[in-house]
N, C-alpha and C. Protein backbone atom coordinates (compact mmCIF):
# COMPACT_ATOMS: atom_id res chain seq x y z
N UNK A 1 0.84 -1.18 0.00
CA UNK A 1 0.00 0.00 0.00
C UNK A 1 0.88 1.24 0.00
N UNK A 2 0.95 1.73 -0.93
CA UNK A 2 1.57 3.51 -1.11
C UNK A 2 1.01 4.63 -0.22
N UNK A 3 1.45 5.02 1.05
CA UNK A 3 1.22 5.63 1.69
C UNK A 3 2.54 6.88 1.29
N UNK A 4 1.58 8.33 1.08
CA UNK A 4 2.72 9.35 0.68
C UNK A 4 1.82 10.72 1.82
N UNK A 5 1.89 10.98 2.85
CA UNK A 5 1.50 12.06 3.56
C UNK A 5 2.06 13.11 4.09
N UNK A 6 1.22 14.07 4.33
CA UNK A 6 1.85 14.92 5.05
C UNK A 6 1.43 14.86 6.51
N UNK A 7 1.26 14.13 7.17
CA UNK A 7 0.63 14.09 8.49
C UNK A 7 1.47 13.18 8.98
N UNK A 8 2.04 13.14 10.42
CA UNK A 8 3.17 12.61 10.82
C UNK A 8 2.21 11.55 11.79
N UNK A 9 1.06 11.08 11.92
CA UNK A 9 0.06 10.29 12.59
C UNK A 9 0.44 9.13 11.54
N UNK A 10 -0.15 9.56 10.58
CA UNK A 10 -0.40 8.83 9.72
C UNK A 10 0.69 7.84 8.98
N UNK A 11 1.85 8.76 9.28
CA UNK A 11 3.13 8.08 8.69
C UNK A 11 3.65 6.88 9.75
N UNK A 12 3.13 7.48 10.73
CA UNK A 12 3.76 6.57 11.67
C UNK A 12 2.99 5.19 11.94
N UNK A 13 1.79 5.21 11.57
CA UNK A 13 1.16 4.10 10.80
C UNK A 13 1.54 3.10 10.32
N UNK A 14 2.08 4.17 8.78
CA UNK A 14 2.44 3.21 7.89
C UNK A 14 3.62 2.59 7.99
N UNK A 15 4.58 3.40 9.03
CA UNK A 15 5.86 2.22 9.53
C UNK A 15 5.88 0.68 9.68
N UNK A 16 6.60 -0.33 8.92
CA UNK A 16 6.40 -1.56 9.67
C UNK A 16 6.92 -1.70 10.62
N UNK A 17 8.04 -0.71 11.18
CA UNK A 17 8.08 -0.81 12.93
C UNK A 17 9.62 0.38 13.06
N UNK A 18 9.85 0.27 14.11
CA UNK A 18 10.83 1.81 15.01
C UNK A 18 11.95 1.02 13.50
N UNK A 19 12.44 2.34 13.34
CA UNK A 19 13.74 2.10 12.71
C UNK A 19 14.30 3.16 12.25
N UNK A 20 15.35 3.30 11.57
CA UNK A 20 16.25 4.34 10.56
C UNK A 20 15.17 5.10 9.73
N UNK A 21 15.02 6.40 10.01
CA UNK A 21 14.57 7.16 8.52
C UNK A 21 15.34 7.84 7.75
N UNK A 22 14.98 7.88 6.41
CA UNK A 22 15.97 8.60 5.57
C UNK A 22 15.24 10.32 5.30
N UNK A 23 15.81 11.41 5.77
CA UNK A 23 15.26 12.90 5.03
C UNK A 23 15.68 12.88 4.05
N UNK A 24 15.24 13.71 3.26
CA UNK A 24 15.98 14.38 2.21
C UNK A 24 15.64 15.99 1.41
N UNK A 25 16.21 16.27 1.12
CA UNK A 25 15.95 17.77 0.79
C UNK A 25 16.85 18.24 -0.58
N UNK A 26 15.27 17.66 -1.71
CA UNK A 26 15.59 17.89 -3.27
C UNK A 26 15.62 19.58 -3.66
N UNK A 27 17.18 19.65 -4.27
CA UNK A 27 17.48 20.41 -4.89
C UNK A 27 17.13 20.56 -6.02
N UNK A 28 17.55 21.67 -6.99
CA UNK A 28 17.38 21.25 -8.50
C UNK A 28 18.93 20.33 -9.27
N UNK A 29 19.86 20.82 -8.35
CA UNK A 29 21.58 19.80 -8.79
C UNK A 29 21.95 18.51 -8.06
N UNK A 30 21.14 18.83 -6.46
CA UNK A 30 21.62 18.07 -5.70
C UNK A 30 20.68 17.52 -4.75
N UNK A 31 21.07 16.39 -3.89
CA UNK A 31 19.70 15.80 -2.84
C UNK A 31 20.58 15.67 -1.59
N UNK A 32 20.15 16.51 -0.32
CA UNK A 32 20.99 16.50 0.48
C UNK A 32 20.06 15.26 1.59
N UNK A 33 20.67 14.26 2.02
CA UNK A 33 20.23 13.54 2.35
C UNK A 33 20.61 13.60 4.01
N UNK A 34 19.72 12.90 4.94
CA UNK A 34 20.14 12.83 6.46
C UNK A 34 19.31 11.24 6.74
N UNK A 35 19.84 10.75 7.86
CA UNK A 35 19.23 9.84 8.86
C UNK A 35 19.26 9.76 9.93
N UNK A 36 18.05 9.43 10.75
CA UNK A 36 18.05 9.25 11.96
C UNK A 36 18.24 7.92 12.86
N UNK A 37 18.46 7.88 14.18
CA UNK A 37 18.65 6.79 14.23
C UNK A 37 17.42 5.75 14.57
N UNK A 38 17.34 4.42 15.24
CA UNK A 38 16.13 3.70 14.99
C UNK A 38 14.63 4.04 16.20
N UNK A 39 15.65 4.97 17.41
CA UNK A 39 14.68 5.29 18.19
C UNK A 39 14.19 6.55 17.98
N UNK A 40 14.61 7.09 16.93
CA UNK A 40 13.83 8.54 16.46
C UNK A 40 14.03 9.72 17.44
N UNK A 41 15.56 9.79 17.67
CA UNK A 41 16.28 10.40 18.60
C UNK A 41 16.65 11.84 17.91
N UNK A 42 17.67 11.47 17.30
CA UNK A 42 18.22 12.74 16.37
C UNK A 42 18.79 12.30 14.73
N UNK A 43 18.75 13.09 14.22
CA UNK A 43 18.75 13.12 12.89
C UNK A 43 20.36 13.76 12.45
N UNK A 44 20.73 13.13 11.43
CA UNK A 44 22.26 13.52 11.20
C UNK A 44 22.66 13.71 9.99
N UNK A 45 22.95 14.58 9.26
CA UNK A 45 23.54 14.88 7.82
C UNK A 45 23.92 13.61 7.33
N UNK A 46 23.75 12.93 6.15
CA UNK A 46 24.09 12.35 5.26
C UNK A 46 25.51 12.84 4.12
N UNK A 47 24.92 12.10 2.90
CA UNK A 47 25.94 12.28 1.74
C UNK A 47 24.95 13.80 0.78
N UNK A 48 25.57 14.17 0.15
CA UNK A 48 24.66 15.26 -1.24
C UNK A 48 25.07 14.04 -2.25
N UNK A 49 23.76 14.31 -2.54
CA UNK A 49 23.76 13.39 -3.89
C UNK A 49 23.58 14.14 -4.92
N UNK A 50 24.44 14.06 -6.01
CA UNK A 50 24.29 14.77 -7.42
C UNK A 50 23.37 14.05 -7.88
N UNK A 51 21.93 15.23 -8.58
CA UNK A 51 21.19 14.80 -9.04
C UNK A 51 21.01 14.84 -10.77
N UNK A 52 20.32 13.65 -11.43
CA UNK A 52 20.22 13.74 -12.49
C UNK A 52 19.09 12.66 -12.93
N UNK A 53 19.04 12.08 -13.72
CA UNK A 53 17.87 10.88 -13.78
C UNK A 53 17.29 10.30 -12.87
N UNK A 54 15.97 10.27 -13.11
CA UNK A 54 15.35 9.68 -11.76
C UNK A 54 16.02 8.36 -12.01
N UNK A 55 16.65 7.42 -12.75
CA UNK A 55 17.40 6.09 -12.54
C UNK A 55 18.17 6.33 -11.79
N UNK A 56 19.22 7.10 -12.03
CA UNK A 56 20.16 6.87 -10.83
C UNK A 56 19.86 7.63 -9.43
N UNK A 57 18.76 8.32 -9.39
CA UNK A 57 18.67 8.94 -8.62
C UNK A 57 18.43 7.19 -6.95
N UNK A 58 17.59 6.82 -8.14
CA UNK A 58 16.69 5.21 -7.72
C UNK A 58 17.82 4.72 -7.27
N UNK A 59 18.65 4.58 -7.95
CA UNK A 59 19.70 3.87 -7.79
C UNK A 59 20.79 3.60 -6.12
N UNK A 60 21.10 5.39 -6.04
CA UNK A 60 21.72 5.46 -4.97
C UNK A 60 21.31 5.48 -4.05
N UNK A 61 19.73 6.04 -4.16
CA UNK A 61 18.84 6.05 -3.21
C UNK A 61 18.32 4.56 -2.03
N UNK A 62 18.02 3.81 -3.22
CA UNK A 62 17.64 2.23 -3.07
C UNK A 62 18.98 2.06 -2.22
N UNK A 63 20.31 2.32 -2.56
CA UNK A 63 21.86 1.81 -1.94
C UNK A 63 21.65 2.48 -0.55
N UNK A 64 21.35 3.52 -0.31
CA UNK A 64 21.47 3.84 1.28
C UNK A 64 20.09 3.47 1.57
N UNK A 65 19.29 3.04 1.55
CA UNK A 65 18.04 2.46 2.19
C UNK A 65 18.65 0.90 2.57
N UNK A 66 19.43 0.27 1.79
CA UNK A 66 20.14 -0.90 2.14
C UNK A 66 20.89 -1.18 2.96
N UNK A 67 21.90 -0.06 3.08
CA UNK A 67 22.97 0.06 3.95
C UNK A 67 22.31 0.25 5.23
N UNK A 68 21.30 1.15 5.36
CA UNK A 68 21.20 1.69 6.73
C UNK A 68 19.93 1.25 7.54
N UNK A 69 19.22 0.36 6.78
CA UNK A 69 18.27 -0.88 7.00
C UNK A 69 16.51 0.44 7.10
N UNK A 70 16.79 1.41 5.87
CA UNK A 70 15.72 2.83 5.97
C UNK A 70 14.35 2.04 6.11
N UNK A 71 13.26 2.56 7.08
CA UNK A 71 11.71 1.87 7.12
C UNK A 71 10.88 3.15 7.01
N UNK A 72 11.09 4.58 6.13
CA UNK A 72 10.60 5.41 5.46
C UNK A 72 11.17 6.19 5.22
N UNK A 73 11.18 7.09 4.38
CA UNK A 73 11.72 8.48 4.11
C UNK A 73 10.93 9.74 4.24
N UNK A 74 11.21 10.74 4.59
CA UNK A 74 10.70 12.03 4.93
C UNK A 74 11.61 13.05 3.64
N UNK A 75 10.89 13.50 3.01
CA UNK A 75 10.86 14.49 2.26
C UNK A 75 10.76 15.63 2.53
N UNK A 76 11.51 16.96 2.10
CA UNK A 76 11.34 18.69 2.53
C UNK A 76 9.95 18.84 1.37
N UNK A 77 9.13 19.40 2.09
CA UNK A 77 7.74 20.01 1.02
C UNK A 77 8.03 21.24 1.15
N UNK A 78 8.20 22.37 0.18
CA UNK A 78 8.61 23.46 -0.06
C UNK A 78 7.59 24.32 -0.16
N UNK A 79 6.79 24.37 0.86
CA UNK A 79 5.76 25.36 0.81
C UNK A 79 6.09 26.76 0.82
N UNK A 80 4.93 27.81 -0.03
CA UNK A 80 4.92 29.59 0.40
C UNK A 80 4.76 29.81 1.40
N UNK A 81 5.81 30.65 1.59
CA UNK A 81 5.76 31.24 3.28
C UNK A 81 3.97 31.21 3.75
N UNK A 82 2.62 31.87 2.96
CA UNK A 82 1.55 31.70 3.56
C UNK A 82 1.08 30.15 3.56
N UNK A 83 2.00 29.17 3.72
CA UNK A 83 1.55 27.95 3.75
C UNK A 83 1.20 27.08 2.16
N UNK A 84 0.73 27.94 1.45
CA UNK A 84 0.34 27.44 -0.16
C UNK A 84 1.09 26.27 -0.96
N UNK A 85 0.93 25.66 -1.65
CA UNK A 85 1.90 24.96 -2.38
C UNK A 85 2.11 25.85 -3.64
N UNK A 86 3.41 25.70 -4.50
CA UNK A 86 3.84 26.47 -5.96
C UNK A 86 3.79 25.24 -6.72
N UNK A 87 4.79 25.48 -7.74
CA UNK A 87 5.43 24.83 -8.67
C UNK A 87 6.46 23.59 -7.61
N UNK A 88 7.46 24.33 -7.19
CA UNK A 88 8.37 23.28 -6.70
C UNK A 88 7.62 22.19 -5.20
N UNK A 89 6.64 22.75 -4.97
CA UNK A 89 5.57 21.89 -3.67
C UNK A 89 5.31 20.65 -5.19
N UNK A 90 4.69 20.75 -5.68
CA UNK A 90 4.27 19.74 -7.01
C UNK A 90 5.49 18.70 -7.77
N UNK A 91 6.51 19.59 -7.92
CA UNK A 91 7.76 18.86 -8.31
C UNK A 91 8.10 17.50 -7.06
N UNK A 92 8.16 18.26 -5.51
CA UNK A 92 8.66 17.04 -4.87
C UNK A 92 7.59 16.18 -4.58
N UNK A 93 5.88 16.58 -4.57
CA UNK A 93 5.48 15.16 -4.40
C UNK A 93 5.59 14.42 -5.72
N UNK A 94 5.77 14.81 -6.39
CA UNK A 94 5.90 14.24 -8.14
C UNK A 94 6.91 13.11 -7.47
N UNK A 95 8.33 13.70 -7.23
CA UNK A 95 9.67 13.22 -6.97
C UNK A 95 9.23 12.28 -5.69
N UNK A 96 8.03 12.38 -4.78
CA UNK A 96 7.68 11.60 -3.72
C UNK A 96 6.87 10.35 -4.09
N UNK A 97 6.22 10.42 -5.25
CA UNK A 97 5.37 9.40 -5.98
C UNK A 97 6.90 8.06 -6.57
N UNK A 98 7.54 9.22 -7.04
CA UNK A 98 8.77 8.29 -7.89
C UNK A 98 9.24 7.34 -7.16
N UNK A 99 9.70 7.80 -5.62
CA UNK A 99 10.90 7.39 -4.72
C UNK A 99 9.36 5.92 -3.81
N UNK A 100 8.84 6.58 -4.11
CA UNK A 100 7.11 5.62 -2.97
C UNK A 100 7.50 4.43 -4.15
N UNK A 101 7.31 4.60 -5.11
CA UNK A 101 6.74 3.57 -6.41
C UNK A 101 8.13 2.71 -6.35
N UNK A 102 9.27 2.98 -6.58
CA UNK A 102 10.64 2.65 -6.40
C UNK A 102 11.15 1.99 -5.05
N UNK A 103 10.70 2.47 -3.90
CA UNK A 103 11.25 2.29 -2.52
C UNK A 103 10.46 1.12 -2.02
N UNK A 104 9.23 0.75 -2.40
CA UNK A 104 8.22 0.36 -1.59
C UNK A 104 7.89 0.78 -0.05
N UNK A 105 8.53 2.41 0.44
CA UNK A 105 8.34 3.10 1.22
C UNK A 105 7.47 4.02 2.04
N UNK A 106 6.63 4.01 2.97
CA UNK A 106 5.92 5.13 3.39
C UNK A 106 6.77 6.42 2.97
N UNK A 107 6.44 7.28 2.47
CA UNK A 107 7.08 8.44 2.84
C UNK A 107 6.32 9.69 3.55
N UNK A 108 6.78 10.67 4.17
CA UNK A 108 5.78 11.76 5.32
C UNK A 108 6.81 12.87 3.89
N UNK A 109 5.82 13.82 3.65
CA UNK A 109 6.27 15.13 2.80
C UNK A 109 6.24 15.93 3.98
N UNK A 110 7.08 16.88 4.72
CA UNK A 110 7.25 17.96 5.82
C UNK A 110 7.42 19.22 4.77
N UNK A 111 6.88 19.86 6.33
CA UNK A 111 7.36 21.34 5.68
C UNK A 111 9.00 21.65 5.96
N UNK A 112 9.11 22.23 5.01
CA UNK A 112 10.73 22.48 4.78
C UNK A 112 11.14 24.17 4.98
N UNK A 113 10.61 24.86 5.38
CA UNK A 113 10.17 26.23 5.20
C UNK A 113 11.37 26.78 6.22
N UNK A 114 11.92 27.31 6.20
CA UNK A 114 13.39 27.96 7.09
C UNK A 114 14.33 26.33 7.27
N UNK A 115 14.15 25.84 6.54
CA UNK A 115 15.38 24.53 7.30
C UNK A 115 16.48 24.89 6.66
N UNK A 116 16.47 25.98 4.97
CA UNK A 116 17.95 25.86 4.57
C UNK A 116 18.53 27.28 5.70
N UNK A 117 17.90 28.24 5.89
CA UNK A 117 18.30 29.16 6.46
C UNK A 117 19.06 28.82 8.08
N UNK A 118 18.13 27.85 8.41
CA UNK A 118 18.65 26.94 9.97
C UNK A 118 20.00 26.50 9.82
N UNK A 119 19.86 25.72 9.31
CA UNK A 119 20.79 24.72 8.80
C UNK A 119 22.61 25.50 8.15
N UNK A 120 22.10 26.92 8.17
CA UNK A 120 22.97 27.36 7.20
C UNK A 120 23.40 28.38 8.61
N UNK A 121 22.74 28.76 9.82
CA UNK A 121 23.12 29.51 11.01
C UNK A 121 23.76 28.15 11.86
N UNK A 122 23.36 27.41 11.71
CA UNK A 122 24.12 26.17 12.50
C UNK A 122 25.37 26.18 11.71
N UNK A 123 25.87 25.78 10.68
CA UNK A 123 26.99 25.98 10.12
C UNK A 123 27.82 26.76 10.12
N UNK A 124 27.07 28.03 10.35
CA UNK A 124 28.18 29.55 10.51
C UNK A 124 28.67 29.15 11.94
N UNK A 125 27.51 29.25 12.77
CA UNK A 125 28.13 28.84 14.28
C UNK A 125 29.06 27.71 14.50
N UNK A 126 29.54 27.11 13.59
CA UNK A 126 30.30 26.00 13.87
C UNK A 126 31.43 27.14 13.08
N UNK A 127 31.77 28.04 13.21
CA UNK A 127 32.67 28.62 11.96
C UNK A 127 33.23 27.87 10.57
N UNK A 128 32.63 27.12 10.14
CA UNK A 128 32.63 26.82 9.13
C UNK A 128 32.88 27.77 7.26
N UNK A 129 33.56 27.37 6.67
CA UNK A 129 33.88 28.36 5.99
C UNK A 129 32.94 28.28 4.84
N UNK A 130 32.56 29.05 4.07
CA UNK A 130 31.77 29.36 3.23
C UNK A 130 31.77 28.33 1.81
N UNK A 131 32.95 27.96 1.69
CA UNK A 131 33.21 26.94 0.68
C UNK A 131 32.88 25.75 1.04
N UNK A 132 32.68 25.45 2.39
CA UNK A 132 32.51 24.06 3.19
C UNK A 132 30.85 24.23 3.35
N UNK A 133 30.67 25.03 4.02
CA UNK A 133 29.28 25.53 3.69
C UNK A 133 28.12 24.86 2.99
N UNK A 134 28.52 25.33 1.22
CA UNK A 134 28.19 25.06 0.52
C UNK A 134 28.50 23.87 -0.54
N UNK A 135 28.98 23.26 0.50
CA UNK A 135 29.29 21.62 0.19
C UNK A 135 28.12 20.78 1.19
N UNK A 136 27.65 21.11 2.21
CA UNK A 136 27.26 20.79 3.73
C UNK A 136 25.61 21.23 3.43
N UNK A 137 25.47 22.42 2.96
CA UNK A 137 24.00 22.99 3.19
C UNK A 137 23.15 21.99 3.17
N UNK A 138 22.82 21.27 1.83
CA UNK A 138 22.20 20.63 1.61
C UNK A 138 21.27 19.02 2.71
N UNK A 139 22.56 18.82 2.79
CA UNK A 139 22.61 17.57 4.05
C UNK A 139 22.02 18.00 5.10
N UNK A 140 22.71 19.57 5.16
CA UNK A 140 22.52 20.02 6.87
C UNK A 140 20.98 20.10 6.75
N UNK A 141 20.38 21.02 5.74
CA UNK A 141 18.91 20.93 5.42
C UNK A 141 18.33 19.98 5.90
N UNK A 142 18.67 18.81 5.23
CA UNK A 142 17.95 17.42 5.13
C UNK A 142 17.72 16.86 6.49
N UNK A 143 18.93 17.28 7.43
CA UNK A 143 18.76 16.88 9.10
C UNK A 143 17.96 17.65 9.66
N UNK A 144 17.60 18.90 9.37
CA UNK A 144 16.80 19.64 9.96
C UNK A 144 15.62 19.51 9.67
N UNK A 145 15.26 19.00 8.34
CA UNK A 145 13.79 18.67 8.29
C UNK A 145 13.49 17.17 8.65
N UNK A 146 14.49 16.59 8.96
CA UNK A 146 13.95 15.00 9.07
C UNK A 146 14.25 15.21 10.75
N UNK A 147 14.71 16.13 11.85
CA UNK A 147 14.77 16.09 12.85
C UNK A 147 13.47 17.03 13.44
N UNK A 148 12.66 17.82 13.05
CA UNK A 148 11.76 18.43 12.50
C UNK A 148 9.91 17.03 12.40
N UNK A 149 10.25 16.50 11.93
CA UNK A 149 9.61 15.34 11.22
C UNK A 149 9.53 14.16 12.62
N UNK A 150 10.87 14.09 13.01
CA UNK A 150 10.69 12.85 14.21
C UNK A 150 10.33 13.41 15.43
N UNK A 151 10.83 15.40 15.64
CA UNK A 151 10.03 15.38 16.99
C UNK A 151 8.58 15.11 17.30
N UNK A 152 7.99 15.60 16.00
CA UNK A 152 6.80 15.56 15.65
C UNK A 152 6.50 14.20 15.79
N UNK A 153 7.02 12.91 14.89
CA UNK A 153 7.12 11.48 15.95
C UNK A 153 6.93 11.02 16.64
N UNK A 154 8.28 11.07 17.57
CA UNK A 154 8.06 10.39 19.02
C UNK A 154 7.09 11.53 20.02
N UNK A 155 7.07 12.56 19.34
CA UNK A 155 6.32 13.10 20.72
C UNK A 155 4.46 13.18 20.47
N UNK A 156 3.79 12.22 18.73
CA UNK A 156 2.78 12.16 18.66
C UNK A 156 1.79 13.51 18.06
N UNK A 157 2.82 14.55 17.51
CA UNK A 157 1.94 15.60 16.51
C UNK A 157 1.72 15.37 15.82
N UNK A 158 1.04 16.54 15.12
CA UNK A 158 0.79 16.42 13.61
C UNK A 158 0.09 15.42 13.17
C-alpha cells in the first residue's frame, strides 16, 4: 500500500516498525540527504547526492536504504511562506510518488520552510567556511527537516 502524507500520525502508521529514517531535501543539482537513528532520537547529515535521472537517482537512493536498514523516508515540502503549495511543492510530491513507487516506502512530505536558512546559522556557528558551507548545506537541510519530522514522531503531533 503507497502511503505518501503529510501528516506525521499517519506516517507513523504506515511504519512496519521503530527504525532508521531517511530525510531528504531535493534540490534542483543536488539531494541532500540525512538519517536518523532507529529510536527517532536525532537526525544527522548524510551524503549530497548529485542529481540527475530519476534512474540513478533510484539507484543510490535504493543503496542507502540498504545500507542503513531505511523503514521510510521524509521528504522537505517546499511550501509559500503563507503555507500554499507552488510549482516546486508539485515537483517534490511528483519526486515523492517516484521514490514511494521505487522504494516500496511510506514516505511523510514535511514542511521544509526555514530549514535551509537553519541549517545554514548552525553551520556559521560551527565557523565553518563558506566553501565548506556550501558543500554541507544541503545535508545540513535534510537533518533539519527529518529532525523536525521525528520530533513531531516520538512526541505524537501532527
Amino acid at each position: 500500500m503507497e502511503v505518501i502524507t503529510t501528516l506525521a500520525a499517519e506516517f507513523r502508521a504506515a511504519l512496519p516498525s521503530a527504525g532508521p529514517l531517511l530525510g531528504l531535501d531535493l534540490g534542483t543539482q543536488t539531494i541532500g540527504t540525512a538519517f536518523c537513528d532507529a529510536g527517532w532520537r536525532f537526525a544527522s547529515p548524510g551524503k549530497t547526492l548529485k542529481r540527475g535521472k530519476f534512474g540513478a537517482d533510484r539507484e543510490a537512493l535504493a543503496a542507502l536504504v540498504r545500507e542503513r536498514g531505511v523503514k521510510g523516508v521524509v521528504i522537505g515540502l517546499p511550501l509559500n511562506m503563507d503555507g500554499s503549495e507552488g510549482p516546486r511543492s508539485q515537483s517534490s510530491r511528483a519526486y515523492a510518488r517516484n521514490v514511494s513507487a521505487a522504494l516500496g516506502l511510506p514516505i511523510l512530505l514535511w514542511d521544509e520552510r526555514w530549514s535551509t536558512a537553519s541549517a545554514e546559522g548552525a553551520l556559521i556557528a560551527q565557523d565553518m567556511s563558506r566553501a565548506k558551507r556550501a558543500e554541507r548545506i544541503d545535508s545540513a537541510a535534510a537533518a533539519v527537516i527529518l529532525q523536525a519530522a521525528i520530533d513531531a514522531l516520538a512526541g505524537g503531533f501532527a
